[in-house]
N, C-alpha and C. Protein backbone atom coordinates (compact mmCIF):
# COMPACT_ATOMS: atom_id res chain seq x y z
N UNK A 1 -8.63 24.39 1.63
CA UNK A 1 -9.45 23.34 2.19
C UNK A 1 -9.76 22.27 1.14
N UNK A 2 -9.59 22.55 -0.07
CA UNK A 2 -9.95 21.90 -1.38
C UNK A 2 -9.22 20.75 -1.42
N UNK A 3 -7.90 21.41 -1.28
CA UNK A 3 -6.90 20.28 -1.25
C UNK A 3 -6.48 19.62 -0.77
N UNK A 4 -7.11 20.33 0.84
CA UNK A 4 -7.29 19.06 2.03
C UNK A 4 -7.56 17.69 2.15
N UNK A 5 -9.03 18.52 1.73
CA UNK A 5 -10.24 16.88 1.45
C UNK A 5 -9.67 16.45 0.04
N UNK A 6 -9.10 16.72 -1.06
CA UNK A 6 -9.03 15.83 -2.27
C UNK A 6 -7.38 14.75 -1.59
N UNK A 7 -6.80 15.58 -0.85
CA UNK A 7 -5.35 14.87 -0.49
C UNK A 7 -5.80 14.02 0.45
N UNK A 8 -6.82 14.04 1.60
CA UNK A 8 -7.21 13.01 2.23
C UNK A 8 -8.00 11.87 1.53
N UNK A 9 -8.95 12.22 0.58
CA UNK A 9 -9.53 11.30 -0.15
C UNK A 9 -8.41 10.38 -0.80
N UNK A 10 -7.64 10.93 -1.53
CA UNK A 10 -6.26 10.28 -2.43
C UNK A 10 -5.48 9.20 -0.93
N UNK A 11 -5.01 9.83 0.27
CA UNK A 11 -4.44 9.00 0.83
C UNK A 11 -5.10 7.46 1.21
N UNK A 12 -6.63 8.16 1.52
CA UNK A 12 -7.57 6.64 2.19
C UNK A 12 -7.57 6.10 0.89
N UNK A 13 -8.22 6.28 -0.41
CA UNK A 13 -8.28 5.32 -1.63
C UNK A 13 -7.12 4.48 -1.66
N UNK A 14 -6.06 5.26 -1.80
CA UNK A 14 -4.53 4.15 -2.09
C UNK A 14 -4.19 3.58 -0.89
N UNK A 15 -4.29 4.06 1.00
CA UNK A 15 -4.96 3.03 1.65
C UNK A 15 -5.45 1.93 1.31
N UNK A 16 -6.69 1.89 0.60
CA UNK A 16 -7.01 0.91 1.10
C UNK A 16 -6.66 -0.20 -0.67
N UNK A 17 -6.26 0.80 -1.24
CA UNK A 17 -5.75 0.06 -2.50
C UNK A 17 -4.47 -0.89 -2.43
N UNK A 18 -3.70 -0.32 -1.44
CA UNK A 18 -2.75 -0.99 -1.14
C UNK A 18 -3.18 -2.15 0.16
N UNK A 19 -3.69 -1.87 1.27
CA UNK A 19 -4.10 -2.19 2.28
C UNK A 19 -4.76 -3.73 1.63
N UNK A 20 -5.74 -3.76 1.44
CA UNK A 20 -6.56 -5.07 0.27
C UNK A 20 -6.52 -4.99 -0.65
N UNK A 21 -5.02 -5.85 -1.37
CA UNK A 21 -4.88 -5.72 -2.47
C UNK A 21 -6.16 -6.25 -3.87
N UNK A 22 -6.82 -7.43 -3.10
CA UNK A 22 -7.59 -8.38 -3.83
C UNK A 22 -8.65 -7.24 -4.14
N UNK A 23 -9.04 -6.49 -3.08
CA UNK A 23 -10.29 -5.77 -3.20
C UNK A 23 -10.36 -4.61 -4.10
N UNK A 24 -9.21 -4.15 -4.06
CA UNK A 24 -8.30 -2.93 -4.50
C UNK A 24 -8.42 -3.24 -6.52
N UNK A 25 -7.91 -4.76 -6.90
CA UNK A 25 -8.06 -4.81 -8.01
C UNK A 25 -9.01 -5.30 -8.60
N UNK A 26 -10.34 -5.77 -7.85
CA UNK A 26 -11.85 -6.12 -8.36
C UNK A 26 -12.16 -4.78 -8.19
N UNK A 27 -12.18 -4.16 -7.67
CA UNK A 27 -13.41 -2.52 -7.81
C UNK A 27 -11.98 -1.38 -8.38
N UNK A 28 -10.96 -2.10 -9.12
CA UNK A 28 -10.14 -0.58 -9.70
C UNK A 28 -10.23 0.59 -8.92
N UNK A 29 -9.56 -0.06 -7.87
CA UNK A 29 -9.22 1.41 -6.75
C UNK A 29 -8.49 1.90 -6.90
N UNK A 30 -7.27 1.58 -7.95
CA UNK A 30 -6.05 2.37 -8.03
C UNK A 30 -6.31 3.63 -9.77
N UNK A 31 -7.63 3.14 -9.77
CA UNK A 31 -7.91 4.67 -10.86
C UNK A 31 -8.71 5.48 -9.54
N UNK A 32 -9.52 5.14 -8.85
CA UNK A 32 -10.07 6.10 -8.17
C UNK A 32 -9.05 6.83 -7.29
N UNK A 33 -8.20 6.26 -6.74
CA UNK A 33 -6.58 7.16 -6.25
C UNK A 33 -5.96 8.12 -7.11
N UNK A 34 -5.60 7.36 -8.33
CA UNK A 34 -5.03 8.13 -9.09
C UNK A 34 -6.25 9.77 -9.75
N UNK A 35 -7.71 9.42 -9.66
CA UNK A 35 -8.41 10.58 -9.68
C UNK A 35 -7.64 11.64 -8.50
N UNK A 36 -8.14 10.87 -7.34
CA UNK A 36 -7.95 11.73 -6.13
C UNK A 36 -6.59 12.35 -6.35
N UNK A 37 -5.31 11.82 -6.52
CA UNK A 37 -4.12 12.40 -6.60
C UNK A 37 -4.04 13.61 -7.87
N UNK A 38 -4.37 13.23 -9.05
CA UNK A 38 -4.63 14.10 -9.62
C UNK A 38 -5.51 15.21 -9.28
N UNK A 39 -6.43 15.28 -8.92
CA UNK A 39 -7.02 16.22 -8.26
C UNK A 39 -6.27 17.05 -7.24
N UNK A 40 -5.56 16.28 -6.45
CA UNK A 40 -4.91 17.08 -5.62
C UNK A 40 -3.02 17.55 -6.42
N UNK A 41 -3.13 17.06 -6.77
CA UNK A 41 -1.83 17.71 -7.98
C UNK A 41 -2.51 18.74 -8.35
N UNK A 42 -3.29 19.12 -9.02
CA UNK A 42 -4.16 20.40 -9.61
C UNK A 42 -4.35 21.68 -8.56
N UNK A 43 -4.60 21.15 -7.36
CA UNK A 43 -4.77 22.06 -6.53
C UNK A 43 -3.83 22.59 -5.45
N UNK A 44 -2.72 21.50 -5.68
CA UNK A 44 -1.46 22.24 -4.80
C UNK A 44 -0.32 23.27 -6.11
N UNK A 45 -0.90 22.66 -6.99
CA UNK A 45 -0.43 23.69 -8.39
C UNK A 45 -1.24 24.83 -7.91
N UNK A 46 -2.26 24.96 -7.64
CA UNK A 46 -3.00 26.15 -7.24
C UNK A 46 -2.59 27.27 -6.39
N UNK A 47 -2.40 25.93 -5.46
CA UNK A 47 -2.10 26.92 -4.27
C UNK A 47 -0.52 27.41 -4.21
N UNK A 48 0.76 26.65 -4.82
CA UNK A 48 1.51 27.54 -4.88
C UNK A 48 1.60 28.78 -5.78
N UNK A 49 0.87 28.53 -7.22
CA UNK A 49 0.67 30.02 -7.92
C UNK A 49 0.21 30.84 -7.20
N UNK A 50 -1.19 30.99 -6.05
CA UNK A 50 -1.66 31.42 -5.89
C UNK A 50 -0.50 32.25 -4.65
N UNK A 51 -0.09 31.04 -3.82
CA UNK A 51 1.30 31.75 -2.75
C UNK A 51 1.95 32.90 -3.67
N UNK A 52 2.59 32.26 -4.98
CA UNK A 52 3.29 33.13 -5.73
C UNK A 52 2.99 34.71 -6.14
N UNK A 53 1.69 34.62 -6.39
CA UNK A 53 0.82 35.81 -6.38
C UNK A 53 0.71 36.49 -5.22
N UNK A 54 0.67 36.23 -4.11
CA UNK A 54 0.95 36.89 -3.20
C UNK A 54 -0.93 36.38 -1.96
N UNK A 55 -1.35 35.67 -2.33
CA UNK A 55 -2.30 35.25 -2.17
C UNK A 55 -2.51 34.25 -1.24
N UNK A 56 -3.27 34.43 0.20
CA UNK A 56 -3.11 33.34 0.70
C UNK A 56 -3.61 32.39 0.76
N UNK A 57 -2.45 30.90 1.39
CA UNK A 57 -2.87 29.87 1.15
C UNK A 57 -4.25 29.02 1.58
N UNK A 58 -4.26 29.12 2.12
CA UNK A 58 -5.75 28.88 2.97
C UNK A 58 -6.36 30.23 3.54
N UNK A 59 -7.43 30.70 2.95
CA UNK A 59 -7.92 31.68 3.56
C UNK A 59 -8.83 31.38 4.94
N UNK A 60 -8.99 32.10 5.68
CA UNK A 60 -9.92 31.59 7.01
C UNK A 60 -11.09 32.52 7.12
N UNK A 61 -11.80 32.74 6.18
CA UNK A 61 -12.83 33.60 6.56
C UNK A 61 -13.82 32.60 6.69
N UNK A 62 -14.92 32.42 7.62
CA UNK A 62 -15.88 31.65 8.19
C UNK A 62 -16.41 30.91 6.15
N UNK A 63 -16.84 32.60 5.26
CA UNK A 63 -17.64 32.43 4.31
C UNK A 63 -16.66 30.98 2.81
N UNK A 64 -15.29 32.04 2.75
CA UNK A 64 -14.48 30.83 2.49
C UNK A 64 -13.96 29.42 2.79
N UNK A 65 -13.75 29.49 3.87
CA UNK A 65 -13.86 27.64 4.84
C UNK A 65 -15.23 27.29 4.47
N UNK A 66 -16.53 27.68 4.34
CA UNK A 66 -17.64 26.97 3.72
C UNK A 66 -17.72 26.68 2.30
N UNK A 67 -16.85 27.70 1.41
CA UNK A 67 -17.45 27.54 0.25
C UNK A 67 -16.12 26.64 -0.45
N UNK A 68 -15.23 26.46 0.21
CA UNK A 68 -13.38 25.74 -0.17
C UNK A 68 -14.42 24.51 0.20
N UNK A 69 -14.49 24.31 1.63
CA UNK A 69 -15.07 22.87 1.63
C UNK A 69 -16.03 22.03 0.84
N UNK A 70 -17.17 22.87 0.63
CA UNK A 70 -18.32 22.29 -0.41
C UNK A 70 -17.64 22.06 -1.53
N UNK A 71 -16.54 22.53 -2.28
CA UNK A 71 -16.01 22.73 -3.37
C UNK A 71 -15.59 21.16 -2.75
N UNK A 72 -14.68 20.82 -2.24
CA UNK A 72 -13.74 20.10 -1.67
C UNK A 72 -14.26 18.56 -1.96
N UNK A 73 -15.63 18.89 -1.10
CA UNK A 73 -17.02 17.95 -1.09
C UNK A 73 -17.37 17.22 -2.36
N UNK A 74 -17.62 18.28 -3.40
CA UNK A 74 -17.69 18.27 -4.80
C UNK A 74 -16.68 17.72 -5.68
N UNK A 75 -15.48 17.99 -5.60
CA UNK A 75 -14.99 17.66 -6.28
C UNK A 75 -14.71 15.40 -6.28
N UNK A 76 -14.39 15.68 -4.67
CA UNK A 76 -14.41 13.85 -4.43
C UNK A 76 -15.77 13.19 -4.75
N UNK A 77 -17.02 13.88 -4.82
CA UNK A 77 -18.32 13.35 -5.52
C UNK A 77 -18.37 13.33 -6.86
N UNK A 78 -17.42 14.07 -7.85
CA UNK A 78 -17.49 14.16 -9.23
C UNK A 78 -16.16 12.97 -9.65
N UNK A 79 -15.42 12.88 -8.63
CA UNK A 79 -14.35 11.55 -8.82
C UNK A 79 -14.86 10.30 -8.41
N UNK A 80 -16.24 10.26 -7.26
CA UNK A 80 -16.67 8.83 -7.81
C UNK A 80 -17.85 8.59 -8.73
N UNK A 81 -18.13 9.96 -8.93
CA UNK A 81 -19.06 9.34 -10.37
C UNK A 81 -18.11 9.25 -11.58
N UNK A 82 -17.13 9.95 -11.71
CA UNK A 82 -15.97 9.21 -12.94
C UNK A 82 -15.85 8.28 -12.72
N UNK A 83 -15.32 7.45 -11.65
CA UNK A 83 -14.82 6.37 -11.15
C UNK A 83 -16.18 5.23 -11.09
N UNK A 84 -17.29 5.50 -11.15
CA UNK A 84 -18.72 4.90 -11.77
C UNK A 84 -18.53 4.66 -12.91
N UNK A 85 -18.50 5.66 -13.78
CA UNK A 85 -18.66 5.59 -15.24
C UNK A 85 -17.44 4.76 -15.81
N UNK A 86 -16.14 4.79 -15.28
CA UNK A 86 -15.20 3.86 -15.91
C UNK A 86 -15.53 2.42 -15.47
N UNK A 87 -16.14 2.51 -14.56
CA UNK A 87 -16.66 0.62 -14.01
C UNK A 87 -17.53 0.52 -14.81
N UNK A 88 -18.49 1.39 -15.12
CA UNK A 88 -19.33 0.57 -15.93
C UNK A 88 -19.02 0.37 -17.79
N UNK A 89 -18.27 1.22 -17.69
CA UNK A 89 -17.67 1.18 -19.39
C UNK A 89 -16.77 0.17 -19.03
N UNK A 90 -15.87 -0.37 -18.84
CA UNK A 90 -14.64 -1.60 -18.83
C UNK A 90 -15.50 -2.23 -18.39
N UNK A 91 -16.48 -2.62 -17.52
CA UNK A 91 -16.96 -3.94 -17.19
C UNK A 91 -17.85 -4.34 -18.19
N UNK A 92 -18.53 -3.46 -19.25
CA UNK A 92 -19.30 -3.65 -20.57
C UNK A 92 -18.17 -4.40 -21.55
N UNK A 93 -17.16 -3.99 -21.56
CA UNK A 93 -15.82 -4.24 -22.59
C UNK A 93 -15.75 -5.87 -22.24
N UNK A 94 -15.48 -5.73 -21.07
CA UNK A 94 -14.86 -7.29 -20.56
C UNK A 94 -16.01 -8.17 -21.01
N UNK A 95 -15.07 -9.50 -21.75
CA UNK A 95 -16.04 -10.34 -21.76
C UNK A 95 -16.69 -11.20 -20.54
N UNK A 96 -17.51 -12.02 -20.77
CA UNK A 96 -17.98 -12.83 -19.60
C UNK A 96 -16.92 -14.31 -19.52
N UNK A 97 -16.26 -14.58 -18.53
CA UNK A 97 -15.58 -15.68 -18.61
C UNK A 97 -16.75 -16.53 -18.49
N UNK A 98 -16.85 -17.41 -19.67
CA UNK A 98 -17.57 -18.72 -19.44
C UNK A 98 -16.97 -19.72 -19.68
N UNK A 99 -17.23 -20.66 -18.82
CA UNK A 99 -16.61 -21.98 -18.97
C UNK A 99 -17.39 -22.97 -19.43
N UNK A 100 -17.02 -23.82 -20.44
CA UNK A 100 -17.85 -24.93 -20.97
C UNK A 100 -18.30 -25.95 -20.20
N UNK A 101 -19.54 -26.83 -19.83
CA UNK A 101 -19.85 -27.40 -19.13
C UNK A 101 -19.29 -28.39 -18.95
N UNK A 102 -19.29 -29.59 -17.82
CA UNK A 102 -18.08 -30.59 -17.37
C UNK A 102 -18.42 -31.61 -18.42
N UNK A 103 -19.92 -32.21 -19.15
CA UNK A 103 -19.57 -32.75 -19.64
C UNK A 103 -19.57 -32.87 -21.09
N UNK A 104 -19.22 -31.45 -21.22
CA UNK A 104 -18.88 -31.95 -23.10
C UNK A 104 -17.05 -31.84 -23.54
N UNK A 105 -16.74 -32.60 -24.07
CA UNK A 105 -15.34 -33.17 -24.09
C UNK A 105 -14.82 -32.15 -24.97
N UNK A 106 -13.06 -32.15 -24.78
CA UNK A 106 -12.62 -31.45 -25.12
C UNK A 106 -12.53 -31.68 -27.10
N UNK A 107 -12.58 -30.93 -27.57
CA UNK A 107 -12.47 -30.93 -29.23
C UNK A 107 -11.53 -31.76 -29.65
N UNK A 108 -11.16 -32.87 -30.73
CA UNK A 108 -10.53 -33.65 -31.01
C UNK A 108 -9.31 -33.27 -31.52
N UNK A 109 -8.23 -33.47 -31.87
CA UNK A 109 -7.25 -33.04 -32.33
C UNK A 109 -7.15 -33.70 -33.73
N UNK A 110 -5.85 -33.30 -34.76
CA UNK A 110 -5.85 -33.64 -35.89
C UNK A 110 -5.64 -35.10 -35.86
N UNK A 111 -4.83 -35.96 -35.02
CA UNK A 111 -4.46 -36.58 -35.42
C UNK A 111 -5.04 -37.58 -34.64
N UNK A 112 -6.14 -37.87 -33.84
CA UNK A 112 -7.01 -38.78 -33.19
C UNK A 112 -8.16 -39.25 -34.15
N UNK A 113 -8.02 -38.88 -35.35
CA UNK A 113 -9.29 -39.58 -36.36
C UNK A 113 -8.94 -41.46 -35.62
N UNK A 114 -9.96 -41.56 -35.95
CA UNK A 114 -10.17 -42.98 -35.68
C UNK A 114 -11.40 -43.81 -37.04
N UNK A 115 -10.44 -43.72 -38.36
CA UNK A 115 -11.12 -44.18 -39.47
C UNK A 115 -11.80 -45.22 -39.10
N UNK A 116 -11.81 -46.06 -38.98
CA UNK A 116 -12.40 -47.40 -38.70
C UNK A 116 -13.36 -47.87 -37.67
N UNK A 117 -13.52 -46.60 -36.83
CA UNK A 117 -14.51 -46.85 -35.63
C UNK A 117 -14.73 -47.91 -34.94
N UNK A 118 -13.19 -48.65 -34.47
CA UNK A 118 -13.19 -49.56 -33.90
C UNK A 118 -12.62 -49.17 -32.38
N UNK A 119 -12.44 -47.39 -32.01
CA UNK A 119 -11.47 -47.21 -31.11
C UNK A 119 -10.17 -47.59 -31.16
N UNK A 120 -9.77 -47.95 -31.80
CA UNK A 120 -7.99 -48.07 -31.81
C UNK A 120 -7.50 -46.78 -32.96
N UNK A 121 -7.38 -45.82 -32.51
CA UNK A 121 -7.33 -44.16 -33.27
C UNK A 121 -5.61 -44.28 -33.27
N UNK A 122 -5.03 -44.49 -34.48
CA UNK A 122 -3.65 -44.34 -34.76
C UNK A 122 -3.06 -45.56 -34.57
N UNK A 123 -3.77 -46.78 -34.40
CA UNK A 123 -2.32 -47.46 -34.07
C UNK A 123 -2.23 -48.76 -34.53
């Protein structure tokens, strides 16, 4: 059930990462996918060792379907508080684009001296 909800979480994130791209790359949805996928890489690694072992894949006991799911629950709540903590660390990193106000002019170049302060600069 773990890998249910982390493989459904992974499909809707890159949904909608792909789906709105614009939106997708202002809120870095394609790390919160790549959580979810990883997560669910981890747990289909699971579950075939666990096949391998002889162990089954989804168990159905009422007590397990509650406690796979909460797990399940948990784990996509601990991928958006990662996915918190990397927004707020890179958005600390990034500088602030500021733009200089309209009217202070652009910086002079080397070769616009204008010795004589008559406005005729070079010529």
């Amino acid at each position: 059930m773990t890998l249910l909800i982390t493989a459904v979480a992974a499909i809707i994130t890159g949904g909608f990462r792909l789906g709105f791209p614009a939106l997708g790359r202002r809120v870095c949805l394609g790390v919160l996918a790549l959580i979810y996928a990883g997560a669910s890489l981890m747990w289909c690694v699971d579950a075939v060792v666990g096949a391998w072992q002889g162990r089954p894949v989804i168990d159905t006991g009422a007590d397990a379907l509650r406690s796979e799911s909460l797990l399940g629950v948990l784990v996509v709540g601990l991928g958006l508080l990662a996915w918190g903590v990397y927004l707020v660390v890179t958005r600390r990193r990034r500088p602030a684009s500021v733009s200089p106000p309209a009217s202070v002019s652009p910086p002079a170049q080397v070769g616009d001296r204008d010795p004589q302060g008559d406005g005729d600069a070079g010529r």
